[in-house]
C-alpha atoms as a PDB file:
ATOM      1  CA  UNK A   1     -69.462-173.511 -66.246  1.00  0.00           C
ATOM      2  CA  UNK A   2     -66.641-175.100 -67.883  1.00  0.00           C
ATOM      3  CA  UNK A   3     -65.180-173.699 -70.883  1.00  0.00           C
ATOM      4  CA  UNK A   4     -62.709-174.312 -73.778  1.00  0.00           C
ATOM      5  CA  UNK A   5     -59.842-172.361 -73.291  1.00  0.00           C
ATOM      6  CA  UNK A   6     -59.860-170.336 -76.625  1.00  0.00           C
ATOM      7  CA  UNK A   7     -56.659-169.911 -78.698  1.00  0.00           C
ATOM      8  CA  UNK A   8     -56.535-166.196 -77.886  1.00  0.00           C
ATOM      9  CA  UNK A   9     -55.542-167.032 -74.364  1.00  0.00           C
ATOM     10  CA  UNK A  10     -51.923-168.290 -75.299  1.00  0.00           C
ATOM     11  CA  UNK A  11     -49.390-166.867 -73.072  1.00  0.00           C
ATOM     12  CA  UNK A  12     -46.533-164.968 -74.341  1.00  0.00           C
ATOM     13  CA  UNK A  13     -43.945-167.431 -73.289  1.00  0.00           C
ATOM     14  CA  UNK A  14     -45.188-169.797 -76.277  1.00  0.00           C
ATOM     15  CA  UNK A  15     -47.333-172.407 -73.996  1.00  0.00           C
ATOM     16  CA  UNK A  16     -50.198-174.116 -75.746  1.00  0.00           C
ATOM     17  CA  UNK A  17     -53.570-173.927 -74.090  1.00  0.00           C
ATOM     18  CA  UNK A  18     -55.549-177.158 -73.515  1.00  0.00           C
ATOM     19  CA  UNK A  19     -57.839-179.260 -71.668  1.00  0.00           C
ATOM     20  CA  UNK A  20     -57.152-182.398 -69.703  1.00  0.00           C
ATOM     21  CA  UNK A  21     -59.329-185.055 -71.090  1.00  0.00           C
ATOM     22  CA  UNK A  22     -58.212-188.310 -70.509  1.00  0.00           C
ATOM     23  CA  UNK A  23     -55.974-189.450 -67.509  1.00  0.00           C
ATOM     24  CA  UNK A  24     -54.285-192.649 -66.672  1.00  0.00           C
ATOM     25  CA  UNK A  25     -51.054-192.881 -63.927  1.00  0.00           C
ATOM     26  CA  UNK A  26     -49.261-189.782 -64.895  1.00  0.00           C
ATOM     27  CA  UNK A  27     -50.086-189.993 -68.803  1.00  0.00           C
ATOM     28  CA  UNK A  28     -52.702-187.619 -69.598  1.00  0.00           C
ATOM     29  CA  UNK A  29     -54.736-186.555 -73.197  1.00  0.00           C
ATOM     30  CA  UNK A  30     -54.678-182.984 -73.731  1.00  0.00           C
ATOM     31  CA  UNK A  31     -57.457-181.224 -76.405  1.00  0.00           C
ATOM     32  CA  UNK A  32     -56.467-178.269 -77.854  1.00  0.00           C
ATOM     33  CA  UNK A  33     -59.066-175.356 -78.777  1.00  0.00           C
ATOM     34  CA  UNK A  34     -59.276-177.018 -82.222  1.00  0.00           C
ATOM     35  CA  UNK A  35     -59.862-179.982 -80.984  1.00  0.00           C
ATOM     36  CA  UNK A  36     -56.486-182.039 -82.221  1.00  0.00           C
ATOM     37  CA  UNK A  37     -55.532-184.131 -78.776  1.00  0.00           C
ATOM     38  CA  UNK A  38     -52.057-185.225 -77.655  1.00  0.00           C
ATOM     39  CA  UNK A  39     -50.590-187.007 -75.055  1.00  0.00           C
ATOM     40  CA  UNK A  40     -48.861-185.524 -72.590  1.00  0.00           C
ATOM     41  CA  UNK A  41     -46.716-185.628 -69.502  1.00  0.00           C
ATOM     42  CA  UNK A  42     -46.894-183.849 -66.593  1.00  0.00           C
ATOM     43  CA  UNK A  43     -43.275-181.462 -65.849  1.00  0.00           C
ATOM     44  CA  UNK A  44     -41.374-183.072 -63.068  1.00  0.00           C
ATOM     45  CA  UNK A  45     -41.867-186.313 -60.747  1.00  0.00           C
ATOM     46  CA  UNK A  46     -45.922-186.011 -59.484  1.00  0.00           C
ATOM     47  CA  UNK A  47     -48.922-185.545 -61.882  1.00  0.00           C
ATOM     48  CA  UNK A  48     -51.020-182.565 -60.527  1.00  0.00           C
ATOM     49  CA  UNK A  49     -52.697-182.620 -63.664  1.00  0.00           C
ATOM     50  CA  UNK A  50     -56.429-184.030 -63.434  1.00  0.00           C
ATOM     51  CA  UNK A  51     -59.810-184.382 -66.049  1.00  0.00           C
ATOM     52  CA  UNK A  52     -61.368-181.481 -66.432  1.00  0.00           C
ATOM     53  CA  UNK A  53     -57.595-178.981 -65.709  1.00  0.00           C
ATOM     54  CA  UNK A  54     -57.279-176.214 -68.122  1.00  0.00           C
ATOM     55  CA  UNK A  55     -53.415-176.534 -68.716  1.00  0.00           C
ATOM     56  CA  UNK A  56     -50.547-174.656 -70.659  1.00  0.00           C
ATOM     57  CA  UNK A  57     -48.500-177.399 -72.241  1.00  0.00           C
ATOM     58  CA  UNK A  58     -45.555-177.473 -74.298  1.00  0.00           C
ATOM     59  CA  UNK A  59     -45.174-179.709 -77.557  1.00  0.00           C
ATOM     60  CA  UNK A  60     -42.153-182.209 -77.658  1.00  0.00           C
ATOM     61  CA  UNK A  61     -42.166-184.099 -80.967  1.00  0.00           C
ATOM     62  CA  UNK A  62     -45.275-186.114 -81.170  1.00  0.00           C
ATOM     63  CA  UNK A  63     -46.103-185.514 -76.920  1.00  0.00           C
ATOM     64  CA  UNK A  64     -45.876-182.526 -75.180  1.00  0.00           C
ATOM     65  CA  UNK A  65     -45.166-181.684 -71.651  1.00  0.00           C
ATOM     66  CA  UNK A  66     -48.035-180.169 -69.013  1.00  0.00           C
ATOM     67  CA  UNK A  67     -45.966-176.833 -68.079  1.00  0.00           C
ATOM     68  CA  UNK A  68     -48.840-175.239 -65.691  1.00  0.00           C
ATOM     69  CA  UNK A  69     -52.255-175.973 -64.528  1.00  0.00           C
ATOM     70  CA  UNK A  70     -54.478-173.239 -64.302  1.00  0.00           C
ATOM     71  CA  UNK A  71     -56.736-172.265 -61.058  1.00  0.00           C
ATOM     72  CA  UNK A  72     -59.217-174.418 -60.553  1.00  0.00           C
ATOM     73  CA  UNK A  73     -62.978-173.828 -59.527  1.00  0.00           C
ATOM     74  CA  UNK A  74     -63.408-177.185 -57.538  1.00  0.00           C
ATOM     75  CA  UNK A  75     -61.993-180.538 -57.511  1.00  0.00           C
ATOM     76  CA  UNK A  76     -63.733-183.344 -56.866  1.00  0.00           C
ATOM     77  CA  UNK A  77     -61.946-186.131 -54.746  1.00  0.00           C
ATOM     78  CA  UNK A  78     -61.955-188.551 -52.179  1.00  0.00           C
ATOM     79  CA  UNK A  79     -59.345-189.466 -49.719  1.00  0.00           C
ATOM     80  CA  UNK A  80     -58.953-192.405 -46.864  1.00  0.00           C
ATOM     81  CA  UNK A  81     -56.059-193.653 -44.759  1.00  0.00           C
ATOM     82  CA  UNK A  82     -53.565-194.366 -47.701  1.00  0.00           C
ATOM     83  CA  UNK A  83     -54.039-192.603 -50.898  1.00  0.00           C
ATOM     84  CA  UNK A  84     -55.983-189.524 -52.624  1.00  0.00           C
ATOM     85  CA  UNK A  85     -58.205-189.935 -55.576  1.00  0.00           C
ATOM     86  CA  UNK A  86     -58.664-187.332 -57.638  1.00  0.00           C
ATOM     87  CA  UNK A  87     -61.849-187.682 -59.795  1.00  0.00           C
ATOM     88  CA  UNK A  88     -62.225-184.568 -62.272  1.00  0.00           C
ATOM     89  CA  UNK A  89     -61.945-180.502 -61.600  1.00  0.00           C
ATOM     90  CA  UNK A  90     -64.193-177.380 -62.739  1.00  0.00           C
ATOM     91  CA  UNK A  91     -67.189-179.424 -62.665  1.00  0.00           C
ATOM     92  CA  UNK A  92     -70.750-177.926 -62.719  1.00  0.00           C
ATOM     93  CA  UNK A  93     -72.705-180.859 -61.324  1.00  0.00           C
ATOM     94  CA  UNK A  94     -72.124-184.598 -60.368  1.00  0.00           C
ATOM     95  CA  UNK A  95     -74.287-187.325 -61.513  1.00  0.00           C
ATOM     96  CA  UNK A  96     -74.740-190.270 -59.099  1.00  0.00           C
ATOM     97  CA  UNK A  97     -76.586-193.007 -60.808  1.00  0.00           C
ATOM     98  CA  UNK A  98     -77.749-195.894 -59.158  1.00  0.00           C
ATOM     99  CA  UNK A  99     -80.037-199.078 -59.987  1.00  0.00           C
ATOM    100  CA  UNK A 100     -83.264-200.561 -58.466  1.00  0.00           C
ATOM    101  CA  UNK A 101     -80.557-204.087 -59.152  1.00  0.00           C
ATOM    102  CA  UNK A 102     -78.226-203.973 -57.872  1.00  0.00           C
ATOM    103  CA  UNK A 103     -79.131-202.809 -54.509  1.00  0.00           C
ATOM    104  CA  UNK A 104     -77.371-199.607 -54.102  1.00  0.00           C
ATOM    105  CA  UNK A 105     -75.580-198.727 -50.746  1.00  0.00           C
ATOM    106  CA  UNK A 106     -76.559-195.746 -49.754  1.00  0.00           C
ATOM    107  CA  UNK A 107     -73.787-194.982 -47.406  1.00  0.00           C
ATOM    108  CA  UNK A 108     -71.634-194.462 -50.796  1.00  0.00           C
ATOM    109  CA  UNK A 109     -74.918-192.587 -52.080  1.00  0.00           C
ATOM    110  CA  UNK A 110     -74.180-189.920 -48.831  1.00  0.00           C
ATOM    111  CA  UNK A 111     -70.532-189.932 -48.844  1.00  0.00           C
ATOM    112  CA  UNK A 112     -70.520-188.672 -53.077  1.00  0.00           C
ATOM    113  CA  UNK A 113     -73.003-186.593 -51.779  1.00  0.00           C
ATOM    114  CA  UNK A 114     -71.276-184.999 -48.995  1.00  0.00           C
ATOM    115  CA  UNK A 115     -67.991-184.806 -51.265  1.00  0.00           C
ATOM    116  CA  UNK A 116     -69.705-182.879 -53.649  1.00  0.00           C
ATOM    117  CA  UNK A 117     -71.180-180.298 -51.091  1.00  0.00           C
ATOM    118  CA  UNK A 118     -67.661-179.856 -49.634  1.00  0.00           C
ATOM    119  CA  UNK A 119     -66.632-178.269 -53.366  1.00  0.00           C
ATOM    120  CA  UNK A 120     -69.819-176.453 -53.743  1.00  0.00           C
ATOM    121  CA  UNK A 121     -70.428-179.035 -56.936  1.00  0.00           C
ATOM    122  CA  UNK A 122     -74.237-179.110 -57.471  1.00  0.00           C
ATOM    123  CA  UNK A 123     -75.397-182.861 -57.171  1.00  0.00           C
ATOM    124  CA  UNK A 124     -78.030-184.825 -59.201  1.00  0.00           C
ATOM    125  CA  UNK A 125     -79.316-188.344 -58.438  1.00  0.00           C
ATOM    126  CA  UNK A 126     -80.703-190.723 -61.375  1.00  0.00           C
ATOM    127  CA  UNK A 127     -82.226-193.957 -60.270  1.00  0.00           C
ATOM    128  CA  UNK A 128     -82.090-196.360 -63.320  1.00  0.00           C
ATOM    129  CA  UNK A 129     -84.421-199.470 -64.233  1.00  0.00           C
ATOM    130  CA  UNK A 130     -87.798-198.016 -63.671  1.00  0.00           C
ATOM    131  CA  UNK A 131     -89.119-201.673 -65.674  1.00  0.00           C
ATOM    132  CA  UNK A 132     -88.472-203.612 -62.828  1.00  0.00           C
ATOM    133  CA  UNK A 133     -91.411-202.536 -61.057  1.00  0.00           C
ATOM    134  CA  UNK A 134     -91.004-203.892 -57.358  1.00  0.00           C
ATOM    135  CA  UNK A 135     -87.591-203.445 -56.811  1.00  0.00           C
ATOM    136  CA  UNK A 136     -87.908-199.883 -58.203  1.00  0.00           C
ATOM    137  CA  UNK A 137     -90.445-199.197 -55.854  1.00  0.00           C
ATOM    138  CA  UNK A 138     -88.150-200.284 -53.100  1.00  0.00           C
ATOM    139  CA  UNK A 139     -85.439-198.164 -53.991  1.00  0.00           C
ATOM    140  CA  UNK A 140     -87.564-195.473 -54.852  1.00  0.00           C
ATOM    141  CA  UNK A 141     -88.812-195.239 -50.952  1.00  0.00           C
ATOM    142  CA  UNK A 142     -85.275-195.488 -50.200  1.00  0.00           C
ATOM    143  CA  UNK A 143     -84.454-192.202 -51.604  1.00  0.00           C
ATOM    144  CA  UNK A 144     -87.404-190.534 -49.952  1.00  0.00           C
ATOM    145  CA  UNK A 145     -84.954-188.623 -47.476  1.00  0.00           C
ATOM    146  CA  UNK A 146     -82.952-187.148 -50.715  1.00  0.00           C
ATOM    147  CA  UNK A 147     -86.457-186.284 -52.005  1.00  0.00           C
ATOM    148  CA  UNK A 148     -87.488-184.276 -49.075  1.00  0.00           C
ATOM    149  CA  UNK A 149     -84.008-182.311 -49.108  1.00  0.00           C
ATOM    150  CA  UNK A 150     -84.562-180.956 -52.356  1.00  0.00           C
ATOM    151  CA  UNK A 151     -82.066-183.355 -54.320  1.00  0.00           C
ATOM    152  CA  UNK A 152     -82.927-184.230 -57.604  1.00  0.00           C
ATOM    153  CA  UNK A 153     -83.955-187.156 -58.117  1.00  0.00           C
ATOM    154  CA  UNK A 154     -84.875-188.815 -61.362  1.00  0.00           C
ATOM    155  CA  UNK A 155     -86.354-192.189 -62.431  1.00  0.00           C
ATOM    156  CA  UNK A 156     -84.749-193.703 -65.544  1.00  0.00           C
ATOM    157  CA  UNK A 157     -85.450-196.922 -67.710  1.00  0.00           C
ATOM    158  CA  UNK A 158     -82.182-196.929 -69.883  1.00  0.00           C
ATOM    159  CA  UNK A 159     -81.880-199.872 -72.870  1.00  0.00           C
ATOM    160  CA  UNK A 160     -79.066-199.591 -75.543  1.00  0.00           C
ATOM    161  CA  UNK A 161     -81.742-198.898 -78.059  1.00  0.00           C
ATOM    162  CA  UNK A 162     -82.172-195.522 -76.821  1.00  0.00           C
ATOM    163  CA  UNK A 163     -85.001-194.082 -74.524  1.00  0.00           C
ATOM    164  CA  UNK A 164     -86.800-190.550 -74.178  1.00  0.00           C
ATOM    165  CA  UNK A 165     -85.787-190.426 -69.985  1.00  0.00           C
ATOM    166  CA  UNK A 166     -82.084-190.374 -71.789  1.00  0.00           C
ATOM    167  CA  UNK A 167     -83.345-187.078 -73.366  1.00  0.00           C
ATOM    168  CA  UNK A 168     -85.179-186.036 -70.464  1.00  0.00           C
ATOM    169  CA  UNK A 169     -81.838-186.847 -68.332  1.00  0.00           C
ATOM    170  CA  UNK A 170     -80.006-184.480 -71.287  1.00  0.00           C
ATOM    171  CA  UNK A 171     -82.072-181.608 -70.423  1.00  0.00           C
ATOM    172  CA  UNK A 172     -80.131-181.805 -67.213  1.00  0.00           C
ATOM    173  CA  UNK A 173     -76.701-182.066 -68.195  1.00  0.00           C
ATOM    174  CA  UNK A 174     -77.036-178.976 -71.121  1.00  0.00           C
ATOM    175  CA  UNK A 175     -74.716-176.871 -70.925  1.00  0.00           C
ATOM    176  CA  UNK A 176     -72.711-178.085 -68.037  1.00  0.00           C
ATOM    177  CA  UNK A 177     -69.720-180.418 -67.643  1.00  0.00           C
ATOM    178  CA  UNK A 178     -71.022-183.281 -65.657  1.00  0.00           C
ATOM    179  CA  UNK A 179     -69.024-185.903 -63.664  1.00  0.00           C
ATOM    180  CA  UNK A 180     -71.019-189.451 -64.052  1.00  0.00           C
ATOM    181  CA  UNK A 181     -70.362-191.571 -60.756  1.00  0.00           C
ATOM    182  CA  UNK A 182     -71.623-195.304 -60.144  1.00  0.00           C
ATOM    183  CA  UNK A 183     -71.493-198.710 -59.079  1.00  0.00           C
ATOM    184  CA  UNK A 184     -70.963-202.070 -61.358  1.00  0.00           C
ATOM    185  CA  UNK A 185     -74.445-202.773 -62.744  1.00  0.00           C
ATOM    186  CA  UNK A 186     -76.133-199.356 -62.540  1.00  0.00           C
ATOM    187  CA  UNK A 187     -76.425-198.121 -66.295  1.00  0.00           C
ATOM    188  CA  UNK A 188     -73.320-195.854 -66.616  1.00  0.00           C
ATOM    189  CA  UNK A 189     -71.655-197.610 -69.937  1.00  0.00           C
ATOM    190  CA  UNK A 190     -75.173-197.966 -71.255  1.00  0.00           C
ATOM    191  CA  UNK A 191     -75.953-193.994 -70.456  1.00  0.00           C
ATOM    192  CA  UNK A 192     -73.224-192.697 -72.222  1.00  0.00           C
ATOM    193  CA  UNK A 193     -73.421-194.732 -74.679  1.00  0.00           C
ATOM    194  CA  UNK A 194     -76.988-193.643 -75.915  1.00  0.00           C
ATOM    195  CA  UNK A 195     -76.016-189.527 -75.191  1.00  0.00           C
ATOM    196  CA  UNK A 196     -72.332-190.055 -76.468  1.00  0.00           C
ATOM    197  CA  UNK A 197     -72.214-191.643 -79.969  1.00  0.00           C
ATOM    198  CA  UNK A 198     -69.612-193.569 -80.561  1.00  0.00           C
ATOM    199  CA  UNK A 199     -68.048-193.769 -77.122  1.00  0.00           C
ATOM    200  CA  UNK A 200     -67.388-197.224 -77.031  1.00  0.00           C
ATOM    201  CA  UNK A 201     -64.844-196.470 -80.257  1.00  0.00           C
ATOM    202  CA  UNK A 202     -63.390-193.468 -78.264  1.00  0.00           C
ATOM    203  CA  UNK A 203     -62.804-194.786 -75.366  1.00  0.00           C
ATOM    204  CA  UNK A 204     -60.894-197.914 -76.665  1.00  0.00           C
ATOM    205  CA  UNK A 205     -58.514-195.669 -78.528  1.00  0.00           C
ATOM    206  CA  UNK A 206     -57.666-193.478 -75.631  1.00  0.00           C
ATOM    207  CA  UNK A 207     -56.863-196.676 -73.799  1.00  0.00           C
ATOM    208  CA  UNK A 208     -54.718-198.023 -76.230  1.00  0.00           C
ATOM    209  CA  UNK A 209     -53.107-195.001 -76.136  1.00  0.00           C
ATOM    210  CA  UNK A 210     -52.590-194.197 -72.582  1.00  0.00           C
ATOM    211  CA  UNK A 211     -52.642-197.790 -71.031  1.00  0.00           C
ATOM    212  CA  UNK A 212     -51.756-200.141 -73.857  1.00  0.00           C
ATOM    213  CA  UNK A 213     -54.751-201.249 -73.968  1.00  0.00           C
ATOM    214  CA  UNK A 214     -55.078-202.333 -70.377  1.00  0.00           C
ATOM    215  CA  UNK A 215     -58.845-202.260 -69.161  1.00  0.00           C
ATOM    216  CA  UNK A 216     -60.483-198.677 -69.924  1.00  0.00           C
ATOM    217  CA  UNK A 217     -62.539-198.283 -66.174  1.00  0.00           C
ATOM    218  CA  UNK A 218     -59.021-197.411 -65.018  1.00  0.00           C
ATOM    219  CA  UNK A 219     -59.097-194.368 -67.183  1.00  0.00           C
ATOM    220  CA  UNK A 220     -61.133-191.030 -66.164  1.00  0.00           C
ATOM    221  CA  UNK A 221     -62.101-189.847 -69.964  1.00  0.00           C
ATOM    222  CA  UNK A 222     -63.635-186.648 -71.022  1.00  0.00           C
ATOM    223  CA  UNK A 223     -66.989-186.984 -73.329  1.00  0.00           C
ATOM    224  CA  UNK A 224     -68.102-184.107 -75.769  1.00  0.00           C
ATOM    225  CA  UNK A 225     -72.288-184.482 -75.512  1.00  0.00           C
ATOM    226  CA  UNK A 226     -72.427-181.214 -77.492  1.00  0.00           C
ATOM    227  CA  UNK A 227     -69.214-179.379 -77.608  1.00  0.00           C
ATOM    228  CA  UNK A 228     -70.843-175.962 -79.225  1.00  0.00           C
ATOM    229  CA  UNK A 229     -72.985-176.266 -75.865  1.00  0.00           C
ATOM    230  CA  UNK A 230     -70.226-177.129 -73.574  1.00  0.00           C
ATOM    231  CA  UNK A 231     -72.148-179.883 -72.411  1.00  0.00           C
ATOM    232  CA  UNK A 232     -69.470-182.711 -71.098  1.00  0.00           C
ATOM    233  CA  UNK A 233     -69.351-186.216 -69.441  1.00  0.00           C
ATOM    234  CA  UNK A 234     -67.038-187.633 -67.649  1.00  0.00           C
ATOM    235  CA  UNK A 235     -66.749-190.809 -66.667  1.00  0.00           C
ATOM    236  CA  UNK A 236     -64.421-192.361 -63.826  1.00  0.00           C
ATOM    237  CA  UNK A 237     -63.858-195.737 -61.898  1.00  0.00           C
ATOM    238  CA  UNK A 238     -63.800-195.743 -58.863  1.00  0.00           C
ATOM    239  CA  UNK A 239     -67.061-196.002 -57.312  1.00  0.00           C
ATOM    240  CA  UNK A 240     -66.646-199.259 -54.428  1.00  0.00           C
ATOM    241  CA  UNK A 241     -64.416-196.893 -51.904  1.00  0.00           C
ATOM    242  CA  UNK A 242     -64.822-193.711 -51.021  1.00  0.00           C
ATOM    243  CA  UNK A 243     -63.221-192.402 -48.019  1.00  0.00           C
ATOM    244  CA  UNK A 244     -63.799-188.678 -47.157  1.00  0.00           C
ATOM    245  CA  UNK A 245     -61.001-188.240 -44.514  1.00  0.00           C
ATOM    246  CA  UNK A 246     -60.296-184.808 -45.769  1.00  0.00           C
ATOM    247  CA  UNK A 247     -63.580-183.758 -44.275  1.00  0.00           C
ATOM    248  CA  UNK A 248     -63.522-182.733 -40.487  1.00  0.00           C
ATOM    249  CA  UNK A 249     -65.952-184.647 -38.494  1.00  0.00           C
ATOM    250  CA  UNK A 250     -67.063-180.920 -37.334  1.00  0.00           C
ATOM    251  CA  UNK A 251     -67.881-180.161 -41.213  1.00  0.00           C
ATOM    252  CA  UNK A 252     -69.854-183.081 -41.518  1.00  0.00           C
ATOM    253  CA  UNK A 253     -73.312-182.124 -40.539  1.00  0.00           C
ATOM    254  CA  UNK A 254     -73.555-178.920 -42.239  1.00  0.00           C
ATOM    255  CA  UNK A 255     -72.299-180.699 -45.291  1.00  0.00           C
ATOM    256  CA  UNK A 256     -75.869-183.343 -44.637  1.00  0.00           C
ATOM    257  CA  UNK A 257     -79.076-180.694 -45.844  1.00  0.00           C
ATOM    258  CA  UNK A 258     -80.663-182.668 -42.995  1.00  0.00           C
ATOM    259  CA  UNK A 259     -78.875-182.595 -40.094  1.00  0.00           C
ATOM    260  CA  UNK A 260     -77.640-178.980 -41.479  1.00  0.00           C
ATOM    261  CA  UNK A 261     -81.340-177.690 -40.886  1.00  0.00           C
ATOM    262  CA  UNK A 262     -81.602-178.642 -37.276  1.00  0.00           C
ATOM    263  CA  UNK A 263     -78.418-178.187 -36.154  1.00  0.00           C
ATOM    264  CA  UNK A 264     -78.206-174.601 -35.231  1.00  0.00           C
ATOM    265  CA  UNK A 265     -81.485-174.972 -32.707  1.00  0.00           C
ATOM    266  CA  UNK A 266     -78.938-177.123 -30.439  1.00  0.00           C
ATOM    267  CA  UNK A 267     -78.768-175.908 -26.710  1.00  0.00           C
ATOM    268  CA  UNK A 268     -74.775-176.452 -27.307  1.00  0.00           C
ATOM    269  CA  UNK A 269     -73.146-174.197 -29.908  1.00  0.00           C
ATOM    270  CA  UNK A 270     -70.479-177.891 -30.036  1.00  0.00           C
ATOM    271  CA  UNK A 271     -73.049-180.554 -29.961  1.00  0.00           C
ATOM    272  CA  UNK A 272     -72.271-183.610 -31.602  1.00  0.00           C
ATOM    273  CA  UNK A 273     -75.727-184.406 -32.359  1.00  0.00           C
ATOM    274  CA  UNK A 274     -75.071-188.115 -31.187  1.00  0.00           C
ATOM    275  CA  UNK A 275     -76.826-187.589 -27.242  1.00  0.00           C
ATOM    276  CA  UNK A 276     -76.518-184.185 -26.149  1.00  0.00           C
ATOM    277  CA  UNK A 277     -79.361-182.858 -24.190  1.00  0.00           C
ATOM    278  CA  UNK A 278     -80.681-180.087 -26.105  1.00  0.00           C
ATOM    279  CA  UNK A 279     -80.162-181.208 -29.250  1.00  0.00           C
ATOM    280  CA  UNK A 280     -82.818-180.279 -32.008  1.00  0.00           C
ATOM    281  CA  UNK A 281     -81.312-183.410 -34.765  1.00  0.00           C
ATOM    282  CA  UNK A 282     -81.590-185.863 -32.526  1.00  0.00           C
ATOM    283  CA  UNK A 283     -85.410-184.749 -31.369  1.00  0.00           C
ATOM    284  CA  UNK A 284     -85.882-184.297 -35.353  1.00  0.00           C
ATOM    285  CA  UNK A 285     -85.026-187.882 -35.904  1.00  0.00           C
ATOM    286  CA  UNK A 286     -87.753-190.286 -37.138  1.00  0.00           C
ATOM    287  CA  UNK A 287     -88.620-193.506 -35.024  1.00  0.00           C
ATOM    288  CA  UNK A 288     -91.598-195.886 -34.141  1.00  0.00           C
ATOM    289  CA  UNK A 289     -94.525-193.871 -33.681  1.00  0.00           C
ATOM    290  CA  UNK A 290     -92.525-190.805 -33.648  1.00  0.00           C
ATOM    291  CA  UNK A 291     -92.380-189.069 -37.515  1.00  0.00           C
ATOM    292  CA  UNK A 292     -89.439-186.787 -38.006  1.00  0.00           C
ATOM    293  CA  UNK A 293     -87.927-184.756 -40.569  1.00  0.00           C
ATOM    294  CA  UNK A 294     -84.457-187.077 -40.675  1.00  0.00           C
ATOM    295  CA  UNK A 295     -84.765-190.448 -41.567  1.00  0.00           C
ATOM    296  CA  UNK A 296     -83.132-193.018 -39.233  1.00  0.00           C
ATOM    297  CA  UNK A 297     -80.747-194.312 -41.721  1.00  0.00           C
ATOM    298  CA  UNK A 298     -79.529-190.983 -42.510  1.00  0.00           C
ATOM    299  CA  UNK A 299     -78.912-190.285 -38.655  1.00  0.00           C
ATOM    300  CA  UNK A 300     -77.227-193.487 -38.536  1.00  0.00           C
ATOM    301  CA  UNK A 301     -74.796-192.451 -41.119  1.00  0.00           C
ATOM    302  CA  UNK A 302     -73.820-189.306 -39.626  1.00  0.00           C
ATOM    303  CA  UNK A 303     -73.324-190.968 -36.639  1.00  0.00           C
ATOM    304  CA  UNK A 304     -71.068-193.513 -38.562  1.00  0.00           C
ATOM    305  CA  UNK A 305     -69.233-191.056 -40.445  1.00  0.00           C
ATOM    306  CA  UNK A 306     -68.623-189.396 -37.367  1.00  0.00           C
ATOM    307  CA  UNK A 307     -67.213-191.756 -35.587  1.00  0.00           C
ATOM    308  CA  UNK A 308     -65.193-192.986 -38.563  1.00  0.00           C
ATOM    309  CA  UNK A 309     -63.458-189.281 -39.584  1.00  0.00           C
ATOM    310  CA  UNK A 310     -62.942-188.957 -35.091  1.00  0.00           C
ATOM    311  CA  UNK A 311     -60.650-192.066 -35.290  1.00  0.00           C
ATOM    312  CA  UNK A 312     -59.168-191.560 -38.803  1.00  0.00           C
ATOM    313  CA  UNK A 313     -55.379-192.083 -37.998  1.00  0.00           C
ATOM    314  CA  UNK A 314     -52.787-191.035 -41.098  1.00  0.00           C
ATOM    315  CA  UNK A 315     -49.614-192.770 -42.359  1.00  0.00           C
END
């Protein structure tokens, strides 16, 4: 799990320890172990410096300067034809909240998903507005194929004045730093709100400080839930595109629980799993009158994602 970096672990060449926790362009927020936070700029032309980076900085009147990044357990990103977008690092788990309303796609659902099994980043699903009773249903039966591969999965009703699935939802995030994902309309601002006091207040200082007070959903900011726990948010924009063209379209189906658990029974040791003879996913996939252990929509995205990552073409 993520830790503070504690004072002790000052180098000898005079660098300052700290953690990244706010980013914008190539301004970033950096925390000291005492908690006193600075802006800072990252040494040279490119920011390598992300939410979440323990970093060795260097103080420079009232900034400082981001001298080194440390190692990094994982780093959470996505990546499509034009650009890389990096989300957080040295995260334990990553929160993917969605709504009964909106609709949620759940092609965006399974490429988070497959982003955060391709860093070894532990994933948790919350489905939010459990009040409104038919469309929850709906969405519920949606997620039955996350259900059955062992995903968590957990209904939420979430109202600014506070609710006890918040707390239940907090016995899931103790202890760990978490990075909260989501679409427009799901419950994100409202979440963090009720588990992060004050937030609101935060977060419009660190944007006036890092953006001039530009709109804060383009800023990736670090939330203390309980910093004697170690139990973090973080929150990030970014939700509407995610491309995962760093992921090999021979990755993909071990990095889908489903597909992973019938593709070694293939006759072909390189089957696609799209219409090879032989193959054990595509006899495992559901259809009329024909139950399976893969859903059809979760076939179809593989298939989808396949195709998409076989054709990817670079700048």
């Amino acid at each position: 799990m993520a830790r503070r970096t504690p004072e002790s672990a000052a180098p000898a060449d005079g660098l300052l320890p700290g953690l990244v926790v706010a980013s914008h362009g190539r301004h970033c927020m950096v925390e000291s172990p005492t908690g006193e936070r600075r802006i800072c700029h990252p040494r040279g032309k490119k920011s390598q410096a992300v939410v979440g980076d323990q970093v060795l900085w260097q103080p420079s009147q009232d900034e400082g300067t981001i001298e080194r990044v440390q190692p990094r357990r994982n780093l959470f990103y996505r990546r499509d034809e034009i650009r890389t977008k990096s989300f957080a690092a040295n995260l334990d788990q990553v929160l993917i909240l969605v709504a009964a309303e909106p609709e949620f796609s759940e092609h965006q659902l399974a490429r988070a998903l497959i982003s955060a099994r391709a860093e070894g980043i532990t994933p948790l699903i919350a489905l939010n507005k459990s009040d409104l009773v038919a469309p929850f249903e709906r969405a519920w039966a949606r997620l039955a194929p996350y259900r059955r591969m062992h995903h968590g999965v957990l209904p939420l009703s979430l109202t600014e004045s506070g609710d006890t699935d918040a707390q239940v939802l907090g016995q899931h995030l103790a202890g760990r730093t978490t990075l909260v994902l989501g679409p427009s309309g799901a419950g994100k601002s409202t979440l963090i709100n009720l588990l992060v006091p004050g937030a609101d207040v935060l977060t419009g200082e660190i944007s006036q400080a890092l953006n001039s007070g530009r709109h804060t959903t383009t800023t990736t900011t670090w939330y203390w839930v309980d910093r004697e726990a170690d139990t973090a948010l973080i929150d990030s924009p970014g939700f509407q595109e995610f491309g995962l063209h760093h992921i090999e379209p021979t990755q993909l189906a071990g990095l889908m629980p489903d597909i992973a658990e019938h593709a070694g029974e293939c006759r072909f040791y390189n089957c696609t799993h799209l219409h090879e003879p032989g193959c054990q996913v595509l006899a495992s996939v559901e259809s009329p009158g024909h139950p399976g252990p893969i859903a059809a929509s979760r076939h179809r995205i593989y298939a989808e994602l396949f195709e998409e990552l076989s054709t990817r073409r670079f700048p």
